[in-house]
C-alpha atoms as a PDB file:
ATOM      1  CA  UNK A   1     -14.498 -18.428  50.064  1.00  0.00           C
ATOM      2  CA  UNK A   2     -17.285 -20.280  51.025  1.00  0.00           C
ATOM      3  CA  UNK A   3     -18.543 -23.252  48.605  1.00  0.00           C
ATOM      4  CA  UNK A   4     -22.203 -21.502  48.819  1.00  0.00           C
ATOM      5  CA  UNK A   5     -20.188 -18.202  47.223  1.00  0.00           C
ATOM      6  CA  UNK A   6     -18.181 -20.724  44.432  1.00  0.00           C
ATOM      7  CA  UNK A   7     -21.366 -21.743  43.269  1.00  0.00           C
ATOM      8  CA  UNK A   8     -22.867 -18.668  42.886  1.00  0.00           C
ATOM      9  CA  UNK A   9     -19.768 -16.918  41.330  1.00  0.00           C
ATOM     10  CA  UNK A  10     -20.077 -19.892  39.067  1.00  0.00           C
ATOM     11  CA  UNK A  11     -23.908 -19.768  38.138  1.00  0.00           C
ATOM     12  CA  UNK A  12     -23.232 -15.350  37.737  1.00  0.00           C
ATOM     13  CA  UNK A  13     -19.994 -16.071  34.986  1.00  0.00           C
ATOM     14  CA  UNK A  14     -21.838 -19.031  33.108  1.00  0.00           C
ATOM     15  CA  UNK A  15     -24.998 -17.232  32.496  1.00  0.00           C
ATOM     16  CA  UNK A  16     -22.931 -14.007  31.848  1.00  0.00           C
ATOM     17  CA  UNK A  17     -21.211 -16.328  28.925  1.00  0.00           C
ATOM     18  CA  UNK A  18     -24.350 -17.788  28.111  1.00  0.00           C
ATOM     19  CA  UNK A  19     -25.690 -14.176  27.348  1.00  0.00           C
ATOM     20  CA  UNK A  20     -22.936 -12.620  25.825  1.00  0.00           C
ATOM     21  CA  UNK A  21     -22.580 -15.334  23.326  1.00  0.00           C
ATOM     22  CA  UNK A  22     -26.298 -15.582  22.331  1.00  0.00           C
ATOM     23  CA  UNK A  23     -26.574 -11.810  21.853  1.00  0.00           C
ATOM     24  CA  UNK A  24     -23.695 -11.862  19.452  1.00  0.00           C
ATOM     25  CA  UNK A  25     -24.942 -14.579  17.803  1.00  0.00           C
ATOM     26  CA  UNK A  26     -28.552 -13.095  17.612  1.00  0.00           C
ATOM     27  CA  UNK A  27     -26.779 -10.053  16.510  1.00  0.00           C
ATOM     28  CA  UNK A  28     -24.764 -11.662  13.776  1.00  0.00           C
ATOM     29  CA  UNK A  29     -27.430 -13.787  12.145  1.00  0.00           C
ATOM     30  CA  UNK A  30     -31.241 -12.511  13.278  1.00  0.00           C
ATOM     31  CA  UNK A  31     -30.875  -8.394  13.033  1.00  0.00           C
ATOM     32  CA  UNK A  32     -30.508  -6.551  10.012  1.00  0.00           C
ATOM     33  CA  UNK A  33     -27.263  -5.319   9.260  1.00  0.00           C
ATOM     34  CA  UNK A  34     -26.558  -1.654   9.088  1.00  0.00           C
ATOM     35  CA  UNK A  35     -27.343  -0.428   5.487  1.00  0.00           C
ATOM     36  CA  UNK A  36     -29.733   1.477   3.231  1.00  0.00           C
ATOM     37  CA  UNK A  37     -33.443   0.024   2.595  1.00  0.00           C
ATOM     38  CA  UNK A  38     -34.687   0.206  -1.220  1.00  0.00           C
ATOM     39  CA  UNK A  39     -37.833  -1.308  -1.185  1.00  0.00           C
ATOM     40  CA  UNK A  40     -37.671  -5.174  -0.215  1.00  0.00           C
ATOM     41  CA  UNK A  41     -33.408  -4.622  -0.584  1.00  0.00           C
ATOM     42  CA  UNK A  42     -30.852  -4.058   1.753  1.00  0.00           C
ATOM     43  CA  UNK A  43     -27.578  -2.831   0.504  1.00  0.00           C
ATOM     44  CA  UNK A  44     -24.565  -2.709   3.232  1.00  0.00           C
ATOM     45  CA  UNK A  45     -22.645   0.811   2.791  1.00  0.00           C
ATOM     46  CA  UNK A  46     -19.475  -0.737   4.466  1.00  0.00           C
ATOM     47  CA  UNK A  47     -19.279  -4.345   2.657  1.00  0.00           C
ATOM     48  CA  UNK A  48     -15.601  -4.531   2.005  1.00  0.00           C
ATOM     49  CA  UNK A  49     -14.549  -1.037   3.210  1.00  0.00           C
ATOM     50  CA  UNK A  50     -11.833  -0.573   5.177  1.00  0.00           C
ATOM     51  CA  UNK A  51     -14.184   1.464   7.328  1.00  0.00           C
ATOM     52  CA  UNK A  52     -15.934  -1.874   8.418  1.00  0.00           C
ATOM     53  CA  UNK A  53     -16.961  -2.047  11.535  1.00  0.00           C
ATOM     54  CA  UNK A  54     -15.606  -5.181  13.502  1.00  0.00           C
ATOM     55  CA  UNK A  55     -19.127  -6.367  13.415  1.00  0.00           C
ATOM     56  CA  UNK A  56     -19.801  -6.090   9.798  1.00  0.00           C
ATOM     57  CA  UNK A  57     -16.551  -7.822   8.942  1.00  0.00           C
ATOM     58  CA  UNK A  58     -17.493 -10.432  11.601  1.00  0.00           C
ATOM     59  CA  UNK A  59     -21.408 -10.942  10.040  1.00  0.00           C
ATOM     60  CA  UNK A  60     -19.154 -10.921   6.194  1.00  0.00           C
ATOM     61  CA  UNK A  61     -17.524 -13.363   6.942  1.00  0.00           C
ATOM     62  CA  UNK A  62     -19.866 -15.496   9.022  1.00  0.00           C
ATOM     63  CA  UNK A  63     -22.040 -15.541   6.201  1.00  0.00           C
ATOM     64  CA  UNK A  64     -19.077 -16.750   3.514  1.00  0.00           C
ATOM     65  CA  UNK A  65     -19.596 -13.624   1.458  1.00  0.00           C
ATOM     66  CA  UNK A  66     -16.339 -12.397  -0.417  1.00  0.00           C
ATOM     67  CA  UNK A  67     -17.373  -8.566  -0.006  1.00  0.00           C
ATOM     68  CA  UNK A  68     -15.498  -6.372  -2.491  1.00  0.00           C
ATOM     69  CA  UNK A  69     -15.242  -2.584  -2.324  1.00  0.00           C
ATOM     70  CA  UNK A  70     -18.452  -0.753  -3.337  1.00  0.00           C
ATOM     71  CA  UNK A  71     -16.517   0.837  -6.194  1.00  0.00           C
ATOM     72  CA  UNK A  72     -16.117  -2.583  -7.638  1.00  0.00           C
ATOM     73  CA  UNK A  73     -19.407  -4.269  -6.523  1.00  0.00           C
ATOM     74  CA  UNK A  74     -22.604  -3.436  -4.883  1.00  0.00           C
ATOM     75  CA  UNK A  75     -24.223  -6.043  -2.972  1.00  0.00           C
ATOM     76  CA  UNK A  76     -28.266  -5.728  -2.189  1.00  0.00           C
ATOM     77  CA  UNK A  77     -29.860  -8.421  -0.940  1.00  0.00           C
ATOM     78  CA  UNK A  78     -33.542  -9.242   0.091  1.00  0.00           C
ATOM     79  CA  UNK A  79     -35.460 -11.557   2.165  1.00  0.00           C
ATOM     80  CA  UNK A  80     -38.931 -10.397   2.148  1.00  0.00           C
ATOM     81  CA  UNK A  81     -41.162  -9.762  -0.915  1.00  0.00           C
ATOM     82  CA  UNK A  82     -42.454  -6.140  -1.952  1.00  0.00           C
ATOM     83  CA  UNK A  83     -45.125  -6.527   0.681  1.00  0.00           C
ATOM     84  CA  UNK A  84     -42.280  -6.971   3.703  1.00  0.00           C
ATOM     85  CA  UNK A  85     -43.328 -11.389   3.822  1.00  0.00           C
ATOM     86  CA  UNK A  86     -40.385 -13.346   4.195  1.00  0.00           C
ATOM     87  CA  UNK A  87     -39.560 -15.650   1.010  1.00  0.00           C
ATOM     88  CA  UNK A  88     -39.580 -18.626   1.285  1.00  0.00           C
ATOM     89  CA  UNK A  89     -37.960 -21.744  -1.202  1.00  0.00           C
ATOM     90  CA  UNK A  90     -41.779 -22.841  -2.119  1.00  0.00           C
ATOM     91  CA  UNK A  91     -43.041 -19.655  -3.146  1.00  0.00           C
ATOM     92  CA  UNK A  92     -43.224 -18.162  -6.721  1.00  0.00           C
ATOM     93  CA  UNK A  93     -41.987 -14.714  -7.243  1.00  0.00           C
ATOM     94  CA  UNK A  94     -41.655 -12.651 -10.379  1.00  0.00           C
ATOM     95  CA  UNK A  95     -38.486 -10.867  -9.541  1.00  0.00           C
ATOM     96  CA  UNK A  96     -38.470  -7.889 -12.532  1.00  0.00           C
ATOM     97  CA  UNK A  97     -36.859  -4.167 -13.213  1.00  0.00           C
ATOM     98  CA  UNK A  98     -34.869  -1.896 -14.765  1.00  0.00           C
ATOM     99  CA  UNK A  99     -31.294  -3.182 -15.820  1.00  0.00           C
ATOM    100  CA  UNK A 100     -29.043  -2.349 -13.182  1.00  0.00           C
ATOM    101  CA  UNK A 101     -26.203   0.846 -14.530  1.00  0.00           C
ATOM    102  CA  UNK A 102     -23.630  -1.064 -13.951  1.00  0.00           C
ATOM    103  CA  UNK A 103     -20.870  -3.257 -16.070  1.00  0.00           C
ATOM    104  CA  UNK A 104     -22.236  -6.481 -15.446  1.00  0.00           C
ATOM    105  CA  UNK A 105     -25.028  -7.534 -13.055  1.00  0.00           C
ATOM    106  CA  UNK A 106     -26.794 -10.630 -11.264  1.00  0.00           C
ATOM    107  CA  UNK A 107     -29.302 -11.593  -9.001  1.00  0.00           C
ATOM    108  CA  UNK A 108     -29.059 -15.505  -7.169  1.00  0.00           C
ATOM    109  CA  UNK A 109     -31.500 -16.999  -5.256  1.00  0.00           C
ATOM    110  CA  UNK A 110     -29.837 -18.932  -2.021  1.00  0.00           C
ATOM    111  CA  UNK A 111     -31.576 -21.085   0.438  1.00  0.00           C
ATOM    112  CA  UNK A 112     -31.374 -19.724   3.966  1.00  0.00           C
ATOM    113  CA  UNK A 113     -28.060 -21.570   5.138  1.00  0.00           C
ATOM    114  CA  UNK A 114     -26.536 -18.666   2.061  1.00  0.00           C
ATOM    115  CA  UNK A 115     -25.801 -22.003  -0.142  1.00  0.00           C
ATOM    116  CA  UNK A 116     -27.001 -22.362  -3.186  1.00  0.00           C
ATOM    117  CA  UNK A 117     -30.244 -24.656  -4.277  1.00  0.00           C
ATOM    118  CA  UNK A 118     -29.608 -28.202  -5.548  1.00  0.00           C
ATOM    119  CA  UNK A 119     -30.544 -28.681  -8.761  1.00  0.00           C
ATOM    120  CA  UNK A 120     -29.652 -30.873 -12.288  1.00  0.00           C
ATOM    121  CA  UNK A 121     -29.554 -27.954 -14.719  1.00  0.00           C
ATOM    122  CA  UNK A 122     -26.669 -26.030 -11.950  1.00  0.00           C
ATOM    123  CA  UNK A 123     -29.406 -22.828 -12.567  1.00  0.00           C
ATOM    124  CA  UNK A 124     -28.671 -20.880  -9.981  1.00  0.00           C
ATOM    125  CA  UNK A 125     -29.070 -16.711 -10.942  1.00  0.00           C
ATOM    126  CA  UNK A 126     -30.031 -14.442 -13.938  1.00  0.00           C
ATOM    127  CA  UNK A 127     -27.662 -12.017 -15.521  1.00  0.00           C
ATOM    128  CA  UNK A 128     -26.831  -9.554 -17.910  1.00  0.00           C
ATOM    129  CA  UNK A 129     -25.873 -12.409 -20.159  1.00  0.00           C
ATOM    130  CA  UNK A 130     -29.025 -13.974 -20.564  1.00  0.00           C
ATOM    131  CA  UNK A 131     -31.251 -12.847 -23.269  1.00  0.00           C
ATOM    132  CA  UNK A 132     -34.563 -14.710 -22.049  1.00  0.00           C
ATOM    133  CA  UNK A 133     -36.964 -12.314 -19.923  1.00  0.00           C
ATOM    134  CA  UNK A 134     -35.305  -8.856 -20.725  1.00  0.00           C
ATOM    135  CA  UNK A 135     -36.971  -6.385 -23.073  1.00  0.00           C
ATOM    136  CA  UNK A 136     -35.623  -2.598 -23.705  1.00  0.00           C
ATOM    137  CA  UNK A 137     -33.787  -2.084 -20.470  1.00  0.00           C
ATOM    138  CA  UNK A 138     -35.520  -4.026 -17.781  1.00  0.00           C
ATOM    139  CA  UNK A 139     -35.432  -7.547 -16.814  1.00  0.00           C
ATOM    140  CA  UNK A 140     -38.095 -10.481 -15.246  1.00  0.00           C
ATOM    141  CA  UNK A 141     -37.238 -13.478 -13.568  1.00  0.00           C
ATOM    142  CA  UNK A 142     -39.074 -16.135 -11.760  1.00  0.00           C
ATOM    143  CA  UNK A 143     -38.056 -18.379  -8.673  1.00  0.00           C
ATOM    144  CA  UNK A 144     -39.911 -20.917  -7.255  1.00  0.00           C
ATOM    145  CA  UNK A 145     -39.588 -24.902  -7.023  1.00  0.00           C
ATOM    146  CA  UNK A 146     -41.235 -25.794 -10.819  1.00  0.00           C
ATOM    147  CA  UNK A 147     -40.964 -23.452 -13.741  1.00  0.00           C
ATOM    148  CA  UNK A 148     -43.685 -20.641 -15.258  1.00  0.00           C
ATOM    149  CA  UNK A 149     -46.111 -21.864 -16.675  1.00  0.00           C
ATOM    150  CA  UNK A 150     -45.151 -18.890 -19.683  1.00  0.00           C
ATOM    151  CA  UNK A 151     -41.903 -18.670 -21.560  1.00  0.00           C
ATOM    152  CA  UNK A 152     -40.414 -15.998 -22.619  1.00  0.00           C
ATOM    153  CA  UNK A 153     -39.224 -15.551 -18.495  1.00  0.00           C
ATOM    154  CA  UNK A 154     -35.731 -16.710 -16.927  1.00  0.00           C
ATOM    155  CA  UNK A 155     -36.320 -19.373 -14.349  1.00  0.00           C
ATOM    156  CA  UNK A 156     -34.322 -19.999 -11.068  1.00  0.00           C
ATOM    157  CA  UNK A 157     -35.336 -23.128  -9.865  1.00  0.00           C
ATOM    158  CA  UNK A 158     -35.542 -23.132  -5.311  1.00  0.00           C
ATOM    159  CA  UNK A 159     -36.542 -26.644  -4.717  1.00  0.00           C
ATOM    160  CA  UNK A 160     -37.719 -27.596  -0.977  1.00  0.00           C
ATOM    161  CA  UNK A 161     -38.839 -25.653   1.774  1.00  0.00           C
ATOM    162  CA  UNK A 162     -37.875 -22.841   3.927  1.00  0.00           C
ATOM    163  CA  UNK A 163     -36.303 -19.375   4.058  1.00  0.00           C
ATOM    164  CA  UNK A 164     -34.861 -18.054   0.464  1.00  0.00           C
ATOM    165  CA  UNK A 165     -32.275 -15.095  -0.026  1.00  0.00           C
ATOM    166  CA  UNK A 166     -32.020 -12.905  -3.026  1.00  0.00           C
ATOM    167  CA  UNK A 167     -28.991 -11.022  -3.818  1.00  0.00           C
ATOM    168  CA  UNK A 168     -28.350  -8.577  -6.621  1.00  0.00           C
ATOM    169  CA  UNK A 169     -24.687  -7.998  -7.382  1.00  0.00           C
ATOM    170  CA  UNK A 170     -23.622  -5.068  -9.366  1.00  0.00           C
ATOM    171  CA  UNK A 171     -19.569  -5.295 -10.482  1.00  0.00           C
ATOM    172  CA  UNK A 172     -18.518  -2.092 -11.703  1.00  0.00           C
ATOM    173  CA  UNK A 173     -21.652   0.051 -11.434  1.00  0.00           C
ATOM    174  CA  UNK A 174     -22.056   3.425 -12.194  1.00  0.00           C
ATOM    175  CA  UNK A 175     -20.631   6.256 -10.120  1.00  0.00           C
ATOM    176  CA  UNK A 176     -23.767   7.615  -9.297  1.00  0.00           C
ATOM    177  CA  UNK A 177     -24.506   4.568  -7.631  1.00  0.00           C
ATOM    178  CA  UNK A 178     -21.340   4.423  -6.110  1.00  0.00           C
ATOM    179  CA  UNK A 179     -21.681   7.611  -4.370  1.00  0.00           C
ATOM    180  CA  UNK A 180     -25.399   6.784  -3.278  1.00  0.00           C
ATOM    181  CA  UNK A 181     -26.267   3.183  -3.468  1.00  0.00           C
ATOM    182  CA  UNK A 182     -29.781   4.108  -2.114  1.00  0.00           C
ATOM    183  CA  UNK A 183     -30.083   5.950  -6.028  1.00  0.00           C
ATOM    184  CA  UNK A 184     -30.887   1.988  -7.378  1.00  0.00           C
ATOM    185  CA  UNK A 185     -34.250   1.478  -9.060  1.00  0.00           C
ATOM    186  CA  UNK A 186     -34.754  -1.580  -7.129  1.00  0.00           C
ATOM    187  CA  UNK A 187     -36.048  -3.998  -8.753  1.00  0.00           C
ATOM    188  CA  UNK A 188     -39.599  -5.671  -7.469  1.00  0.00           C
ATOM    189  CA  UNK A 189     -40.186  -8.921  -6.021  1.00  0.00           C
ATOM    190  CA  UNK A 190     -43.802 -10.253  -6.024  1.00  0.00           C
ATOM    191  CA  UNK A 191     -45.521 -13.330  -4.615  1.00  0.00           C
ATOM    192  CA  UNK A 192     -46.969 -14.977  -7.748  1.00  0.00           C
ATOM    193  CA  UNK A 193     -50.067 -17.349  -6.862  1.00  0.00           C
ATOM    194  CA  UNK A 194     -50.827 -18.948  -3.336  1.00  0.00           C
ATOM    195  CA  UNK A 195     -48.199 -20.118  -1.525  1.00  0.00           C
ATOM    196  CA  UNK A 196     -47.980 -23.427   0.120  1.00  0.00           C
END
């Protein structure tokens, strides 16, 4: 084999690698995973199925998310407002609903590296167990990087800058929604105000 022939073997399997590596890393972290749409929130049908595809165990566990069986949690998540704009950590949003049927419910707000925000008071989601911001079977919450100006509304502060992830966990939830997670009235997320 000529050296002319090494070389371009070489060049051929090194940008094959190149390639093959970026795509599945595009894949894993840029493009949505498969799931149902409701509204701005994505729910994954297969999160901790058994019938998980090797690539939605691989983008599970990429993304440090202990995925339970949709019987025992449902797991919608959003990163775009109600108008399809990404959020983003120095926007306001008034995050509000119907309470979710299920046992017990939540909704975080995580910076875009899927850690949680920084912050002195450890405020980090709004849940079933806190009485501030619901009223006769729905709920409002507000994130953003200072609190409302308003009581009377749960706060979850996102301090800095850059992308912000929502996710609403249901444990337990009803077995309508079980059988058709796409049944959830989904709750709304709206830009509040200018953002920066």
């Amino acid at each position: 084999m000529t050296r002319g022939r090494i070389v371009a073997l070489t060049a051929t399997v090194v940008a094959g690698l190149i390639v093959g590596i970026g795509s599945a890393w595009l894949w894993l972290t840029r493009t949505d995973p498969a799931g149902k749409r409701i509204g701005p929130w994505l729910v994954n049908l297969d999160a901790g199925s058994t019938d998980a595809s090797m690539y939605t165990r691989a983008r599970i566990a990429l993304n440090a998310l202990l995925a339970l069986d949709r019987r025992e949690t449902l797991y919608y998540i959003a990163q775009q407002d109600d108008a399809g704009r990404p959020l983003r950590a120095e926007c306001r949003y008034l995050v509000s609903g119907s309470i979710p049927a299920a046992r017990w419910w939540s909704v975080t707000a995580y910076a875009d590296d899927i850690f949680l925000f920084p912050n002195p008071d450890k405020k980090y989601s709004v849940s079933g167990e806190n009485p501030t911001g619901r009223t006769l079977g729905s709920f409002r919450m507000v994130t953003g990087p200072t609190p409302p100006v308003t009581g009377g509304i749960e706060w979850v502060p996102t301090p800095g800058k850059g992308g912000l992830l929502l996710t609403l966990r249901l444990y337990n939830p009803m077995p309508e929604l079980q059988a058709d997670p796409g049944a959830l009235a989904a709750p709304s997320i709206q830009l509040q105000g200018d953002c920066p």
